[in-house]
Protein backbone atom coordinates (compact mmCIF):
# COMPACT_ATOMS: atom_id res chain seq x y z
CA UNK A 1 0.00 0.00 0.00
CA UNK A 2 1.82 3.07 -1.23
CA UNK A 3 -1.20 5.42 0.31
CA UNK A 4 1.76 7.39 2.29
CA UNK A 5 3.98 10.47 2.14
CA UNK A 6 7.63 11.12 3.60
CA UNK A 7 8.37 14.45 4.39
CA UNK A 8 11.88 15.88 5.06
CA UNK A 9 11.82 19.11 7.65
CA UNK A 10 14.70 21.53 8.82
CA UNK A 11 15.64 19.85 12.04
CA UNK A 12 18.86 17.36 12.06
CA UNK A 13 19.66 15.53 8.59
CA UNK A 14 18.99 11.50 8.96
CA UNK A 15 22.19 9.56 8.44
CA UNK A 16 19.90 7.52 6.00
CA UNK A 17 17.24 7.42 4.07
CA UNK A 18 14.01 4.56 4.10
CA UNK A 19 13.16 3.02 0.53
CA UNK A 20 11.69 5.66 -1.25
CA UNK A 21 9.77 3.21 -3.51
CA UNK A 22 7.72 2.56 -0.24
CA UNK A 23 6.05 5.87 -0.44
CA UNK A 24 3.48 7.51 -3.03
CA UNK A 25 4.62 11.48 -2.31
CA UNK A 26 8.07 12.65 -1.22
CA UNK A 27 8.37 16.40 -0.39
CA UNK A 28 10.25 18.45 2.27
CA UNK A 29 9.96 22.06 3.78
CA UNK A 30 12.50 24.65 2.12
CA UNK A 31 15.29 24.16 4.72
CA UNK A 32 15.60 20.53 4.33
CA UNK A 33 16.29 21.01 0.44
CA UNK A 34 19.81 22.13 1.63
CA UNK A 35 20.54 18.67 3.14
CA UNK A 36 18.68 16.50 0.91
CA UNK A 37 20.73 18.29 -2.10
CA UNK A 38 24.26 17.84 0.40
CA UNK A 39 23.32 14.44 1.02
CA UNK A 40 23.31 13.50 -2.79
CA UNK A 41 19.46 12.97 -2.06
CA UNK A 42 17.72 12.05 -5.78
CA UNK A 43 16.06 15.41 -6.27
CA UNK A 44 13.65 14.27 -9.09
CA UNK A 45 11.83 12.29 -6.98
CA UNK A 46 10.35 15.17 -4.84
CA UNK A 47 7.15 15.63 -5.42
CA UNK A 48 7.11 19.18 -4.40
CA UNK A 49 9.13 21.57 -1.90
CA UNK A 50 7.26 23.83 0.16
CA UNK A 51 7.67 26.87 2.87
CA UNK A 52 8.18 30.61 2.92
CA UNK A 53 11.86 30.20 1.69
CA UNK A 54 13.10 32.33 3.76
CA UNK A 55 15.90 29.51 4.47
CA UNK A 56 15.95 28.50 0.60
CA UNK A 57 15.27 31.10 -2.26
CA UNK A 58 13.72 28.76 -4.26
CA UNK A 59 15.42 29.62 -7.15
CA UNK A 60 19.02 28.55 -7.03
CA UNK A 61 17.78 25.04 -8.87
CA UNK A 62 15.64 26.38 -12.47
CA UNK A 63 15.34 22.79 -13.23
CA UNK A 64 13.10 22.00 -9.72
CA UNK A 65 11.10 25.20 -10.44
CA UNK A 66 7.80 23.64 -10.74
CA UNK A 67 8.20 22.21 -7.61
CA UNK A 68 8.58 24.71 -5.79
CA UNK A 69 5.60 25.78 -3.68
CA UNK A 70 4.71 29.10 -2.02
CA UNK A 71 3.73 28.90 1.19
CA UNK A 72 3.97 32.54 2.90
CA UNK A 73 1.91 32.43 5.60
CA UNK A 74 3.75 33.32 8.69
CA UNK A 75 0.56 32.68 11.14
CA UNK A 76 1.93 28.76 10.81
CA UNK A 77 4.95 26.28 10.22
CA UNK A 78 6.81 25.30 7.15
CA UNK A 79 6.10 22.05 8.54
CA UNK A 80 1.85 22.89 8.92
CA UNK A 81 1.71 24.25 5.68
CA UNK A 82 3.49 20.74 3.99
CA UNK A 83 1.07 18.74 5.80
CA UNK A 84 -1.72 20.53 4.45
CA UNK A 85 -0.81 20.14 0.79
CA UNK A 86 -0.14 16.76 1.62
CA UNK A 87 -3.76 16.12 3.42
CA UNK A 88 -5.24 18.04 0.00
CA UNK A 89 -3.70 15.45 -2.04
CA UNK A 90 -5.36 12.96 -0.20
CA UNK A 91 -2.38 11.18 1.72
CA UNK A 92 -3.37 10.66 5.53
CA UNK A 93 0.06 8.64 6.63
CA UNK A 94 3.19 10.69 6.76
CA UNK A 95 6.27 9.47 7.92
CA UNK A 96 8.78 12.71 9.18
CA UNK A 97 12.16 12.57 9.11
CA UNK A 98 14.11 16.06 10.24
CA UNK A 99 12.04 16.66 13.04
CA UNK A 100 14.22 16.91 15.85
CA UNK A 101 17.50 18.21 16.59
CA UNK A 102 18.71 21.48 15.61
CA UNK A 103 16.71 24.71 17.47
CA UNK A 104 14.60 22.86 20.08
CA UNK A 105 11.72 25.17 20.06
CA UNK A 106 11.35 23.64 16.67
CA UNK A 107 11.55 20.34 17.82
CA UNK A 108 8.65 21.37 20.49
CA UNK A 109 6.79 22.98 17.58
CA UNK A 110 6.78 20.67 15.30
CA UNK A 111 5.31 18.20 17.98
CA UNK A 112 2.55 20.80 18.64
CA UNK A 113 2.17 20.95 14.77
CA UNK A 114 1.75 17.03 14.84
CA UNK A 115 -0.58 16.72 17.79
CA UNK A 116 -3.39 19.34 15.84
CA UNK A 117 -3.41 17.11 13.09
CA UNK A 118 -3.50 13.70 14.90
CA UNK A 119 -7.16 13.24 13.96
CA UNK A 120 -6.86 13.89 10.62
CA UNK A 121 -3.02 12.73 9.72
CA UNK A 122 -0.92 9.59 11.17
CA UNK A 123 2.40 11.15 11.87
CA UNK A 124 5.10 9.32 12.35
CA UNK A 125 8.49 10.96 13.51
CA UNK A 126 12.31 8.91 12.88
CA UNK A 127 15.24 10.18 13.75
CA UNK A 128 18.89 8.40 14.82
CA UNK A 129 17.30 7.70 18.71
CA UNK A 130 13.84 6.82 18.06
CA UNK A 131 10.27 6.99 15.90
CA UNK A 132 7.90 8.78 18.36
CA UNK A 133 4.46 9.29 17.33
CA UNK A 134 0.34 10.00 18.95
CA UNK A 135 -1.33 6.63 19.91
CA UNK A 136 -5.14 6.38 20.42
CA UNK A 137 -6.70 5.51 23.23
CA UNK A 138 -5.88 1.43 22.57
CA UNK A 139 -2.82 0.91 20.69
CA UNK A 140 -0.63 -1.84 20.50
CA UNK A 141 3.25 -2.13 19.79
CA UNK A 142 4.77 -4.81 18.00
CA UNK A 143 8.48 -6.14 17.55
CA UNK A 144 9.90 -4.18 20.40
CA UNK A 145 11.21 -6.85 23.03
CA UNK A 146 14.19 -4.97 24.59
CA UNK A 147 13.34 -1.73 23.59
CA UNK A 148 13.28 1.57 24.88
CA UNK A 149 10.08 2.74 25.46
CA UNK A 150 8.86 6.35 26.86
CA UNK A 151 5.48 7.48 27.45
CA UNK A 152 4.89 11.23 27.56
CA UNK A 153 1.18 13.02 28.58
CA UNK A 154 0.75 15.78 26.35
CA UNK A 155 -0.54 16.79 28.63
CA UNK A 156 -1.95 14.32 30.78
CA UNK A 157 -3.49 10.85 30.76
CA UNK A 158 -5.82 9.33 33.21
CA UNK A 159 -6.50 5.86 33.93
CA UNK A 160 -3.86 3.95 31.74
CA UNK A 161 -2.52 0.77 31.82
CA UNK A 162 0.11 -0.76 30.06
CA UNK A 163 1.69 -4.46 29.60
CA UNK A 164 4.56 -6.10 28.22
CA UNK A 165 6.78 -2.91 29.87
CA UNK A 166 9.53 -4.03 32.42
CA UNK A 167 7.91 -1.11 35.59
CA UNK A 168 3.65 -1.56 34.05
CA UNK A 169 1.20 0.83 34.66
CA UNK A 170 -2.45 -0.02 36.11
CA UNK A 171 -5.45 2.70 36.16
CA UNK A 172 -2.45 5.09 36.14
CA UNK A 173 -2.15 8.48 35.76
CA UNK A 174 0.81 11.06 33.54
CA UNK A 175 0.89 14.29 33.63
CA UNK A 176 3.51 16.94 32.35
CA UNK A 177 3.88 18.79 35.31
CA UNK A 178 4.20 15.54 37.95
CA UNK A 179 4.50 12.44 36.43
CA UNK A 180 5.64 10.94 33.10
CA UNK A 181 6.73 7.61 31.96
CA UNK A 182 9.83 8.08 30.13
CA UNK A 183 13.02 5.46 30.09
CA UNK A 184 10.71 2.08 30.49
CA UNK A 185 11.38 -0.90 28.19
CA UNK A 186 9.55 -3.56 26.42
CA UNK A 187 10.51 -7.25 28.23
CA UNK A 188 7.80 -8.79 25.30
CA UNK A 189 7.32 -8.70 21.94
CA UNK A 190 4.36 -6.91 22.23
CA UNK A 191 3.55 -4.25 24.39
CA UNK A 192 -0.41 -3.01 25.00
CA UNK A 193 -1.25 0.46 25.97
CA UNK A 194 -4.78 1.52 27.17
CA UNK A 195 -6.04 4.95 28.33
CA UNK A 196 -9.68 6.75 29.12
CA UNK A 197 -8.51 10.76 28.73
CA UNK A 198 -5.81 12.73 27.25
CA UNK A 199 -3.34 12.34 25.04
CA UNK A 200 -0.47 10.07 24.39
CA UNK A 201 3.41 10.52 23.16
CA UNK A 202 5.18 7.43 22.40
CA UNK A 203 8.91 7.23 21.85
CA UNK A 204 10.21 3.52 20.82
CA UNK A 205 14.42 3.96 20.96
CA UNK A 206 16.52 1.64 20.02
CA UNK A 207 17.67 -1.42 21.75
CA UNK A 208 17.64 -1.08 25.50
CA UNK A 209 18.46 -4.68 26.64
């Protein structure tokens, strides 16, 4: 099913790249063109590159012109505005890579970014550490025995229980200010997440174990 984008944004470069051929739309923000086109990234397969260029002029490559996308409103993100083109094309899955790193109020944006959109767009973030991503109110992860795995209330959740984690949670309760369950790790294959209220921020690192 090739029903997905990937979309590169201005935060840290990846040290690689997924199989493009697994995704219908590639794209990125007007930053990340600078690090796609260092990184011997295949240009032509962009679908288009978006933002208010005020990190890229846009016209430096004539032969991606009509890729190029306007996007000047200043009221929201480079990152916003991609998703919305993206969600007018009819793509609801979008993987992120340059999300963190870099400026960290970016990093805290484009997670505020993400979370408006979660009920209209499945956002997944990957960087070097970790894919981090919303999970509804019953979720289950698969394939991550000996994981890290963090749980972060954005900005609380009430009355969640987890299993498969190596320090479980039963009727539990996160909240930014108090409580959050960051640094666990996955002792099964499959780890099961339940909530009533809030909202949830998963982070699945790599190997912990």
């Amino acid at each position: 099913m090739k029903d997905k984008a990937l979309l590169f944004i201005n935060g840290d470069a990846p040290k690689s790249f997924p199989g493009i051929e697994e995704y219908s739309l590639i794209a990125c923000t007007d930053g990340a063109f600078h690090y796609l086109r260092n990184l011997n990234f295949p240009l032509e397969k962009l679908d288009f590159i978006s933002g208010d260029f005020d990190s890229h002029s846009g016209k430096d490559e004539d032969i991606y012109d009509e890729k190029f996308i306007y996007t000047p409103d200043q009221d929201k993100t480079d990152f916003q505005k991609a998703l919305e083109i993206i969600l007018e094309k009819g793509i609801q899955r979008v993987d992120v890579l340059g999300g963190s790193g870099g400026e960290q109020d970016h990093f805290l944006g484009n997670l505020t970014v993400a979370f408006g959109c979660k009920d209209q767009l499945d956002i997944k973030f990957y960087d070097e550490f970790s894919e981090y991503y919303f999970v509804p109110k019953s979720f289950t992860l698969h394939n991550v025995k000996g994981k890290m795995i963090s749980l972060y209330p954005f900005p609380s959740v009430e009355n969640i229980t987890t299993k498969g984690l190596n320090w479980p949670l039963t009727n539990g309760y996160l909240n930014i200010t108090s409580r959050i369950g960051t640094r666990n790790f996955a002792i099964e294959d499959e780890v099961s997440i339940e909530y009533e209220k809030g909202d949830l921020l998963v982070f699945i690192g790599k190997n912990y174990l």
